[in-house]
Protein backbone atom coordinates (compact mmCIF):
# COMPACT_ATOMS: atom_id res chain seq x y z
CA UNK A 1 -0.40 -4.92 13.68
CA UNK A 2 -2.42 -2.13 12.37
CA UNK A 3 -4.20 -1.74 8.55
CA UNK A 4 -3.78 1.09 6.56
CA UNK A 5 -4.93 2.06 3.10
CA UNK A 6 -2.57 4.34 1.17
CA UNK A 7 -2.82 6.43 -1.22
CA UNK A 8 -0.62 7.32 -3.70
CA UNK A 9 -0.75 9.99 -6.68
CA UNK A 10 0.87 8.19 -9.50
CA UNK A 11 -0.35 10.11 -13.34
CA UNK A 12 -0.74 7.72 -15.50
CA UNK A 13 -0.61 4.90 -13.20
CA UNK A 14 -3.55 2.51 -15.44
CA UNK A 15 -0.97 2.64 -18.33
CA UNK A 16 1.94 1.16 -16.17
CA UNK A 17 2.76 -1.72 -17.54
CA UNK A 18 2.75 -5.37 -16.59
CA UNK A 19 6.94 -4.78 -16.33
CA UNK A 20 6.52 -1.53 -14.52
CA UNK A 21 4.28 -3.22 -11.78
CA UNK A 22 6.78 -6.23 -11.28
CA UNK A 23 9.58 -3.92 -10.76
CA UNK A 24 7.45 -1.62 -8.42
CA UNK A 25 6.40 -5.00 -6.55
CA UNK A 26 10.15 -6.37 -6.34
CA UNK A 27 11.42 -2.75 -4.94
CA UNK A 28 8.67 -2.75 -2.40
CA UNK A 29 9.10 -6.12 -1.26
CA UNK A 30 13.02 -5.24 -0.74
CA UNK A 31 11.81 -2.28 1.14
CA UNK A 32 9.72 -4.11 3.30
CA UNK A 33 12.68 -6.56 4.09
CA UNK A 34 14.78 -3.74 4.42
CA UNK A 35 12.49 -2.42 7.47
CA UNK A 36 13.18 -4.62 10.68
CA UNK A 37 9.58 -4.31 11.86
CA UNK A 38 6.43 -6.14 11.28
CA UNK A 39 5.16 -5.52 8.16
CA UNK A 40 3.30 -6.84 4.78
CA UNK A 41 1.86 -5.37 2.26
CA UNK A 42 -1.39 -7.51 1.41
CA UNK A 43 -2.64 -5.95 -2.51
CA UNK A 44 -2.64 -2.57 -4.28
CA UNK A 45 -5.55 -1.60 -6.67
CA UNK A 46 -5.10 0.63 -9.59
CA UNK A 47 -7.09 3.21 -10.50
CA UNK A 48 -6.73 6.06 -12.97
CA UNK A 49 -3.89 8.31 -11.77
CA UNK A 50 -3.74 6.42 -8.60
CA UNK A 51 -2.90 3.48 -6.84
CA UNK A 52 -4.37 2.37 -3.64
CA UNK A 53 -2.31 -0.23 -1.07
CA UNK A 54 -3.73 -1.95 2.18
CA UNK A 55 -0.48 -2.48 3.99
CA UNK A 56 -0.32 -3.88 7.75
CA UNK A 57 2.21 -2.16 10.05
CA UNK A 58 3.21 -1.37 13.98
CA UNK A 59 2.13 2.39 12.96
CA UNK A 60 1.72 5.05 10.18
CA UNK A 61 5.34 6.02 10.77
CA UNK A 62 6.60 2.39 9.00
CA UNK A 63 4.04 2.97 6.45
CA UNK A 64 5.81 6.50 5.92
CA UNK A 65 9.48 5.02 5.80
CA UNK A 66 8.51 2.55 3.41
CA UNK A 67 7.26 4.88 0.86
CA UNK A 68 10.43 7.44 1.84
CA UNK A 69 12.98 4.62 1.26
CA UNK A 70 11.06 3.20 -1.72
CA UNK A 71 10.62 6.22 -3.52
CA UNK A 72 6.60 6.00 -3.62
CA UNK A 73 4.66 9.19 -2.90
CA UNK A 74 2.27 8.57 0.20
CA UNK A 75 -0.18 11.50 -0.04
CA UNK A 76 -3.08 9.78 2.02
CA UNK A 77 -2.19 7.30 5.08
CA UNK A 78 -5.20 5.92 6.92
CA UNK A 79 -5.78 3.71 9.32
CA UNK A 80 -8.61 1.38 8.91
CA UNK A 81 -10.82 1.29 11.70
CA UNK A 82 -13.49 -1.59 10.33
CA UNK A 83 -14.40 -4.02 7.81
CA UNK A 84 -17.28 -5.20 6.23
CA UNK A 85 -19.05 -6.49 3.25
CA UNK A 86 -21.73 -8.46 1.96
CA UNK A 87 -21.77 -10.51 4.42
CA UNK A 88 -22.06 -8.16 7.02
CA UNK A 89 -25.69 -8.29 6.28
CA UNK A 90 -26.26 -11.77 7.51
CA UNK A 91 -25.37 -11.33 11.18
């Protein structure tokens, strides 16, 4: 499977609640069921009017239908070509 970050436009997103993000979580988890294919969606970070998600899928197209099905705006899909951190520095 594939990484992608997503982005999604979401005003006011740091002032959803602790109850808004469970409910978000439990509709995208019965998306992902919902799809058939290989999928998980590892964390989402928010940030100002945004959240962020680092999803693993077959392809961008999944990524698409689970936003379309879940009712989340997807305004940025990318696929992440690398990783690397602080560690990176040691090899």
């Amino acid at each position: 499977m594939k990484t992608f970050l997503i982005e999604r436009e979401i005003p006011g997103a740091s002032q959803l609640t602790a109850d808004d993000l469970t409910a978000i979580a439990q509709k995208s988890n019965a998306v992902v069921d919902s799809l058939g294919v290989p999928y998980t969606w590892h964390h989402s970070y928010v940030a100002g009017d945004k959240v962020y998600c680092v999803h693993s899928a077959p392809s961008a197209d999944e990524i698409r239908e689970h936003a379309r099905r879940g009712g989340f705006p997807a305004d940025l899909v990318v696929e992440v070509a690398d990783t690397f951190g602080p560690t990176t520095a040691d090899a």
